[in-house]
Structures are given as structure tokens and as C-alpha cells.
PDB file of N, CA and C in Angstrom:
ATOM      1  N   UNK A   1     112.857 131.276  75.244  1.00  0.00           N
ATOM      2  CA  UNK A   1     113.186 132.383  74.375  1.00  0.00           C
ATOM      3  C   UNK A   1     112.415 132.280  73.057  1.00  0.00           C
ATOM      4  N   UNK A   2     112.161 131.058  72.429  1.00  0.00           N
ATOM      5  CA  UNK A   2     111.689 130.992  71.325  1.00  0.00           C
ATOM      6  C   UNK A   2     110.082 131.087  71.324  1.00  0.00           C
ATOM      7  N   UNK A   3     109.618 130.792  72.328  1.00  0.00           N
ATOM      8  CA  UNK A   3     108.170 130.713  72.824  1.00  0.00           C
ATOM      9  C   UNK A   3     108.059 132.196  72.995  1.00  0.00           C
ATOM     10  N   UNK A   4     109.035 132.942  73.573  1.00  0.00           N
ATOM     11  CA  UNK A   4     108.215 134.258  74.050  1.00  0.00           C
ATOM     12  C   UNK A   4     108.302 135.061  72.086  1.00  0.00           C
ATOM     13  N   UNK A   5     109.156 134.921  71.676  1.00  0.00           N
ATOM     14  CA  UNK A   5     109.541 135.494  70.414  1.00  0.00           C
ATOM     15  C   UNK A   5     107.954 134.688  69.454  1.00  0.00           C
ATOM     16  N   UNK A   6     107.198 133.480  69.587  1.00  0.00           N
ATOM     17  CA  UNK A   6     106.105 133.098  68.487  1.00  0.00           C
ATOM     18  C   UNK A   6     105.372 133.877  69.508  1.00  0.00           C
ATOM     19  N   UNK A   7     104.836 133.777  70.447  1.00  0.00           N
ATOM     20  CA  UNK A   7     104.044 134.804  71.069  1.00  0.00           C
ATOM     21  C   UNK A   7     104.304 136.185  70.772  1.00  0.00           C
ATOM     22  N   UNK A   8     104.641 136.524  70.245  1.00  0.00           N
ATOM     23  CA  UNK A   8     105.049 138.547  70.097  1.00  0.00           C
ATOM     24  C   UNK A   8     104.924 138.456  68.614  1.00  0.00           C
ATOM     25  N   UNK A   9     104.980 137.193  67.587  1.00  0.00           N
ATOM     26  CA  UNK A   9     104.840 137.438  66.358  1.00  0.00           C
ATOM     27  C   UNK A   9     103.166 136.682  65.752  1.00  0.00           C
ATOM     28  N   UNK A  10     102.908 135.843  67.021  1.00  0.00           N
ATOM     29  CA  UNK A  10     101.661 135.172  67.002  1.00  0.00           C
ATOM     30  C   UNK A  10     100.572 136.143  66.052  1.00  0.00           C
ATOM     31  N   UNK A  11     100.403 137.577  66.418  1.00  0.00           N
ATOM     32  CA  UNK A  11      98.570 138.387  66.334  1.00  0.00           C
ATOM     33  C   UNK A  11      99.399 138.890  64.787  1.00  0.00           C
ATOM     34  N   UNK A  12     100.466 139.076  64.112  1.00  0.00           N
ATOM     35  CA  UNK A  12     100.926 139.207  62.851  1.00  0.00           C
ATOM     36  C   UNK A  12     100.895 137.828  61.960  1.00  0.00           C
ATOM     37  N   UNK A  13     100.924 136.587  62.542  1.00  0.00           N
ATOM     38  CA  UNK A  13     100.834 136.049  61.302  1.00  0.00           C
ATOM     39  C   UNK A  13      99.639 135.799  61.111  1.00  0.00           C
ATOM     40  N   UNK A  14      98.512 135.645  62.488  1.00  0.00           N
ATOM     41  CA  UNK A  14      97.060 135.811  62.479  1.00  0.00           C
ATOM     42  C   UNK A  14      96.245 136.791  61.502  1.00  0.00           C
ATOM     43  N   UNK A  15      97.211 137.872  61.991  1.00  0.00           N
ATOM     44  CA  UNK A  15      96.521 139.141  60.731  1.00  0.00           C
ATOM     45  C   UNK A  15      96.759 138.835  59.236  1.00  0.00           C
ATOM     46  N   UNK A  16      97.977 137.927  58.824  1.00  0.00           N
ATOM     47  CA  UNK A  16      98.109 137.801  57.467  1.00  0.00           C
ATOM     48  C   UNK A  16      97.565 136.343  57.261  1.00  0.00           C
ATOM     49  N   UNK A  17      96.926 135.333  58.301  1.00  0.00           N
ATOM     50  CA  UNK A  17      96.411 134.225  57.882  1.00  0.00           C
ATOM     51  C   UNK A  17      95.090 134.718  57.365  1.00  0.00           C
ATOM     52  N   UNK A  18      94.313 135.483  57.846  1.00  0.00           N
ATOM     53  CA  UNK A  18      92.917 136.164  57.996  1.00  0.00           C
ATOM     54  C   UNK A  18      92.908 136.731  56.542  1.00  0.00           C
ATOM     55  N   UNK A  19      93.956 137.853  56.626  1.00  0.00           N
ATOM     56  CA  UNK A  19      94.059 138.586  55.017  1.00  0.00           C
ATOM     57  C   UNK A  19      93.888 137.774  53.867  1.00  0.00           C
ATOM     58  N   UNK A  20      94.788 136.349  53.953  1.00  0.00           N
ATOM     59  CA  UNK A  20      94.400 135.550  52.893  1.00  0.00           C
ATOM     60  C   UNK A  20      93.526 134.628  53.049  1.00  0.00           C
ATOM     61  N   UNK A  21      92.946 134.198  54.146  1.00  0.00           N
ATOM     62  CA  UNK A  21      91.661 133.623  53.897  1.00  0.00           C
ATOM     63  C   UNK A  21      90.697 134.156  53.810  1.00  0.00           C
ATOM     64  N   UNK A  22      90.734 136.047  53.613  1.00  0.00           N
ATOM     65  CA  UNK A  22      88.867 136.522  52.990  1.00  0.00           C
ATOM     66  C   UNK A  22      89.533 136.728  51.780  1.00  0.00           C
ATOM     67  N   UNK A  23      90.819 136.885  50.907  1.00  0.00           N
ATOM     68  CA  UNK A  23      90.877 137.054  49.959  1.00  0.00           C
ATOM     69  C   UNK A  23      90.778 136.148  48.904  1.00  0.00           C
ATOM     70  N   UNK A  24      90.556 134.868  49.371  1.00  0.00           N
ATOM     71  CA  UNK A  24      90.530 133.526  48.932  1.00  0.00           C
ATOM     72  C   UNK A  24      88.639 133.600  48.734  1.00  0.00           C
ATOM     73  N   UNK A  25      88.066 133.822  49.975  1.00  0.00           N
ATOM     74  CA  UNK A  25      86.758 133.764  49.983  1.00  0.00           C
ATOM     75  C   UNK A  25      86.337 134.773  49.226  1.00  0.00           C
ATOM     76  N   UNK A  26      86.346 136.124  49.558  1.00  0.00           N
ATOM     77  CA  UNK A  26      85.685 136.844  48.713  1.00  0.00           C
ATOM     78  C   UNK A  26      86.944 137.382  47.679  1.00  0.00           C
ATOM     79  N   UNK A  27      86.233 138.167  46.377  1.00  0.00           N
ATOM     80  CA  UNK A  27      87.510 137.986  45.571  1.00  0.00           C
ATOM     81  C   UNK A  27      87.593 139.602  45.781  1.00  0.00           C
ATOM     82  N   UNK A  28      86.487 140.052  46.245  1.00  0.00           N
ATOM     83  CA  UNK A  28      86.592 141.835  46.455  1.00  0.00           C
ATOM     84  C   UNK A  28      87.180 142.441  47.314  1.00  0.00           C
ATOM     85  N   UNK A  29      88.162 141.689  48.457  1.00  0.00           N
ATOM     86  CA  UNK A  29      88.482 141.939  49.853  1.00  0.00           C
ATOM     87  C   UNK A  29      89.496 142.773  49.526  1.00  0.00           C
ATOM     88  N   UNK A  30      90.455 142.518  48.901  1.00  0.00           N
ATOM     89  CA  UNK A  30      91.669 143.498  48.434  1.00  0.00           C
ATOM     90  C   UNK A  30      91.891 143.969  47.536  1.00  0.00           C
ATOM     91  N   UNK A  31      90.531 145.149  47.384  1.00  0.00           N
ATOM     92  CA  UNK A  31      90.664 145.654  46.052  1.00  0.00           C
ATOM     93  C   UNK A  31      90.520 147.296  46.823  1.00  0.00           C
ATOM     94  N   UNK A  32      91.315 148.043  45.429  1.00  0.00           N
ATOM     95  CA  UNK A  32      91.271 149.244  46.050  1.00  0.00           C
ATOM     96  C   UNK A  32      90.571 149.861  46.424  1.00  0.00           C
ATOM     97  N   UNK A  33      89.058 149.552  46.694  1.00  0.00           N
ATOM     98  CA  UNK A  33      87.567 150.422  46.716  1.00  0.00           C
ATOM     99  C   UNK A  33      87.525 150.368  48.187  1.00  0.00           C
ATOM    100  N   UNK A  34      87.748 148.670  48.665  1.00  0.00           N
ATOM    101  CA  UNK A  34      87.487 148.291  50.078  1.00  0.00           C
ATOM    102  C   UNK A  34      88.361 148.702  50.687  1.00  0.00           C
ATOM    103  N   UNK A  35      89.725 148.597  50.119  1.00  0.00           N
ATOM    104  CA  UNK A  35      90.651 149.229  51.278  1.00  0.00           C
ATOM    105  C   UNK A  35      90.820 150.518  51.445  1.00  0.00           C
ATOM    106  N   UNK A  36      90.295 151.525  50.592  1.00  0.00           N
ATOM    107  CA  UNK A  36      89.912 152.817  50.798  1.00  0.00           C
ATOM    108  C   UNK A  36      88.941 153.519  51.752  1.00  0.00           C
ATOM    109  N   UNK A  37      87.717 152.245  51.934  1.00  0.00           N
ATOM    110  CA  UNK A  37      86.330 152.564  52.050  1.00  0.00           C
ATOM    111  C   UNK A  37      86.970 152.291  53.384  1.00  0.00           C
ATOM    112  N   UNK A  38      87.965 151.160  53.854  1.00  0.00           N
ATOM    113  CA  UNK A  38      87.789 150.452  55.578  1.00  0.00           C
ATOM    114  C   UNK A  38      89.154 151.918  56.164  1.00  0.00           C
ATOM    115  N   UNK A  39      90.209 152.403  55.075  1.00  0.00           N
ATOM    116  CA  UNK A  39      90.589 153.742  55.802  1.00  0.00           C
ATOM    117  C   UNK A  39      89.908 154.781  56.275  1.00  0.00           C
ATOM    118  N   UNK A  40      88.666 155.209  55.351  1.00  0.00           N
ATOM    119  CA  UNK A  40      87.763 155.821  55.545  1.00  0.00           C
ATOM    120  C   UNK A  40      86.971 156.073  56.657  1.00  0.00           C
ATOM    121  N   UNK A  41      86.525 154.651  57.126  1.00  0.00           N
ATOM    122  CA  UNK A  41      85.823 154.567  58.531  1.00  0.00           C
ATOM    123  C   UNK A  41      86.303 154.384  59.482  1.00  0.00           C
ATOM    124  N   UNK A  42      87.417 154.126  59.415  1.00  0.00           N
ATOM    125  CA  UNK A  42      88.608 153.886  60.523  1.00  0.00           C
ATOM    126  C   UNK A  42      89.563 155.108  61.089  1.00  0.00           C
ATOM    127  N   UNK A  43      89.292 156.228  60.314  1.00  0.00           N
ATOM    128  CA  UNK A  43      90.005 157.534  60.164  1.00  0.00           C
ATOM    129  C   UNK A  43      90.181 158.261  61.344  1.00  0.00           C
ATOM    130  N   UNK A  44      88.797 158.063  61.993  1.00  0.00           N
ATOM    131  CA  UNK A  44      88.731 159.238  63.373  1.00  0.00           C
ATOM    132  C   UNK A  44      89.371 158.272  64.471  1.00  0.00           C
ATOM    133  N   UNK A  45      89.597 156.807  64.700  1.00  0.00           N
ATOM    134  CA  UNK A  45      89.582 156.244  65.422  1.00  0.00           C
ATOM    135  C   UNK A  45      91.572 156.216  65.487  1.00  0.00           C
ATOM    136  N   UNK A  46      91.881 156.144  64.461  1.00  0.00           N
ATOM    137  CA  UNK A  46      92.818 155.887  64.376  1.00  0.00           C
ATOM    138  C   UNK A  46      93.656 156.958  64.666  1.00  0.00           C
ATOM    139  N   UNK A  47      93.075 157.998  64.515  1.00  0.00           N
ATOM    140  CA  UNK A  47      93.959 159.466  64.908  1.00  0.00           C
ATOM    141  C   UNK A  47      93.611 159.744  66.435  1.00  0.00           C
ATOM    142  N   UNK A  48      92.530 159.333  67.141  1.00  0.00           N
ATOM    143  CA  UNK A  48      92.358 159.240  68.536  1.00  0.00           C
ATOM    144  C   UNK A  48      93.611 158.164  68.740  1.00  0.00           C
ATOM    145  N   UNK A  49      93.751 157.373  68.185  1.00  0.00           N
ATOM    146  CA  UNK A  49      94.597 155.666  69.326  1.00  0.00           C
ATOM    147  C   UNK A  49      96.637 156.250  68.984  1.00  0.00           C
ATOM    148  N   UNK A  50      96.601 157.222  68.187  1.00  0.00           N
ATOM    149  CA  UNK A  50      97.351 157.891  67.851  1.00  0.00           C
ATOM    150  C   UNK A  50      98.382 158.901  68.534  1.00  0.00           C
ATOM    151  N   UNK A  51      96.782 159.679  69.041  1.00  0.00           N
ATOM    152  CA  UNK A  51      97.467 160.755  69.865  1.00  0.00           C
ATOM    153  C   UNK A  51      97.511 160.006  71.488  1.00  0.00           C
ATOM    154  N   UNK A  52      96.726 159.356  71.828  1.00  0.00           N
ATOM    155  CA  UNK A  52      96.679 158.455  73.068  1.00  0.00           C
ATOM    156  C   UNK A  52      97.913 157.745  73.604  1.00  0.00           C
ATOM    157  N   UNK A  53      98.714 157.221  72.190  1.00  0.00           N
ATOM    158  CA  UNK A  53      99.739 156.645  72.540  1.00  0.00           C
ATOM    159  C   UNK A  53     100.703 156.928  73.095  1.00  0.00           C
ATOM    160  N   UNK A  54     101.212 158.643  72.971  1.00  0.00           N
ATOM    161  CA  UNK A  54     102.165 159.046  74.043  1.00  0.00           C
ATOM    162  C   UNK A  54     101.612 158.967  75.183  1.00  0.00           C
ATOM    163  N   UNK A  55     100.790 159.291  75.503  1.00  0.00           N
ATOM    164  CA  UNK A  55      99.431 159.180  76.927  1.00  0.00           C
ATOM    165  C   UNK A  55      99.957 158.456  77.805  1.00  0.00           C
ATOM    166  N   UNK A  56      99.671 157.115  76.772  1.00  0.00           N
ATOM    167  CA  UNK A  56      99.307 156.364  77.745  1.00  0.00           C
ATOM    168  C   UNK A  56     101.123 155.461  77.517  1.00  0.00           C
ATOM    169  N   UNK A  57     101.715 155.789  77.121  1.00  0.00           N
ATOM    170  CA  UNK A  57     103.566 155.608  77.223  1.00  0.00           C
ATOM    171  C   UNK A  57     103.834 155.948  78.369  1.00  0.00           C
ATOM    172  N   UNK A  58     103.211 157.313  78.882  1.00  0.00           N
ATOM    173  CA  UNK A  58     104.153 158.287  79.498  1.00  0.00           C
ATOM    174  C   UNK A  58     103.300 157.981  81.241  1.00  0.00           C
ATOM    175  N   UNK A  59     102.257 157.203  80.934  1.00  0.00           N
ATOM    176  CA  UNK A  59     102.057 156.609  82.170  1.00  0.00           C
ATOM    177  C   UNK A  59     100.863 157.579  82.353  1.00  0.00           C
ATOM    178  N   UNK A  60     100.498 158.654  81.618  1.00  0.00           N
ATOM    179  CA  UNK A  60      99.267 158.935  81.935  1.00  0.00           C
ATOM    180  C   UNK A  60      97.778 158.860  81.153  1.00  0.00           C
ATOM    181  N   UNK A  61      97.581 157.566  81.680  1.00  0.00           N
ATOM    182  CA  UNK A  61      96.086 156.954  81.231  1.00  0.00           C
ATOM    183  C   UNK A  61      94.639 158.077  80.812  1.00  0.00           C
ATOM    184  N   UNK A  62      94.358 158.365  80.302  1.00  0.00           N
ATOM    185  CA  UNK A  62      93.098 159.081  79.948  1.00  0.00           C
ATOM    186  C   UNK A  62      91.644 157.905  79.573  1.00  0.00           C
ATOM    187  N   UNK A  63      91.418 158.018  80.513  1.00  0.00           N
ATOM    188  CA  UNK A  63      89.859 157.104  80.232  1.00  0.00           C
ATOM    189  C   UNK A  63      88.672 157.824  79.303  1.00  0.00           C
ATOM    190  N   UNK A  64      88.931 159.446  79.252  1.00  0.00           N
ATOM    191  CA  UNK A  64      87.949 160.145  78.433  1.00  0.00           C
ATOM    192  C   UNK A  64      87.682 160.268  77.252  1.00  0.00           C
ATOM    193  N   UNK A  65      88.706 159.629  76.616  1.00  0.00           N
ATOM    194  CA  UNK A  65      88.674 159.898  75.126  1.00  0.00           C
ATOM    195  C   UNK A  65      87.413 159.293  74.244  1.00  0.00           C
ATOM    196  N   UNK A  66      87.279 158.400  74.930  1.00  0.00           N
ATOM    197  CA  UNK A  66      85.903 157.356  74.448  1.00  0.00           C
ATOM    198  C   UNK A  66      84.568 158.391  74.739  1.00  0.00           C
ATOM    199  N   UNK A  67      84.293 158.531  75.625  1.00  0.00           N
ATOM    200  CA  UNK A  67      83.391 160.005  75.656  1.00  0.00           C
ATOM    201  C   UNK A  67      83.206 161.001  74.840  1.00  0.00           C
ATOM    202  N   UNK A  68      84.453 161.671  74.569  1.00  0.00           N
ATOM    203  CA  UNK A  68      84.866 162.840  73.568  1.00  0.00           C
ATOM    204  C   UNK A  68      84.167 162.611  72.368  1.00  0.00           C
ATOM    205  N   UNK A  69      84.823 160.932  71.838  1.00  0.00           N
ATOM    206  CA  UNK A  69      84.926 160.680  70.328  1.00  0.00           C
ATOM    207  C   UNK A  69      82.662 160.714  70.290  1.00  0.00           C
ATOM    208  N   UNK A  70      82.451 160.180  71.340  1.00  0.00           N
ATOM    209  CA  UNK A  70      80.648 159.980  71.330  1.00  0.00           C
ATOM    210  C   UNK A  70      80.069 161.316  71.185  1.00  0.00           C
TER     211      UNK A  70
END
């Protein structure tokens, strides 16, 4: 039980070990310019993985979207 529960929280503390080790390295990583600039480019992708998600909930897979977005 406790193994399956660090596995399901494992890729979250990864994401916040990462966060503070580029913010340690670079001092510009979490500043409001970059985290604006990485919403920015991330925008179209994120509203595709968005609408996909009922999709692919509801059991129907769409392989095309990757096409579309090209």
C-alpha cells in the first residue's frame, strides 16, 4: 500500500526536486519573464492535451490530433 501510494506521488516530487535544482543553478528560472515565456509556447499544446482528455477517458482514442496540430 505504501509503495503503490510513493509511486503515484514519485513524478511530483521529481517535478519539485527539478524546480529547485534549476532554480539553485540558474537564478533566472523562476522569474516572471520565463514562466510567462514557457506558458506561451506551451499554449497550443496544452489546449490540444485538454480537449483530448475526455477522448481519451471515454475510451475513444484519437491518434489524429498530432497531424492536425502539424
Amino acid at each position: 500500500m505504501m509503495q503503490a501510494k510513493i509511486q503515484r506521488l514519485l513524478p511530483f516530487f521529481t517535478l519539485a526536486l527539478l524546480f529547485v535544482a534549476l532554480t539553485i543553478a540558474t537564478p533566472h528560472f523562476l522569474t516572471k519573464v520565463n514562466l510567462s515565456s514557457v506558458a506561451r509556447q506551451t499554449a497550443v499544446i496544452n489546449m490540444m492535451a485538454l480537449g483530448m482528455t475526455p477522448v481519451i477517458i471515454s475510451g475513444g482514442i484519437d491518434i489524429s490530433v498530432g497531424s492536425i496540430l502539424a
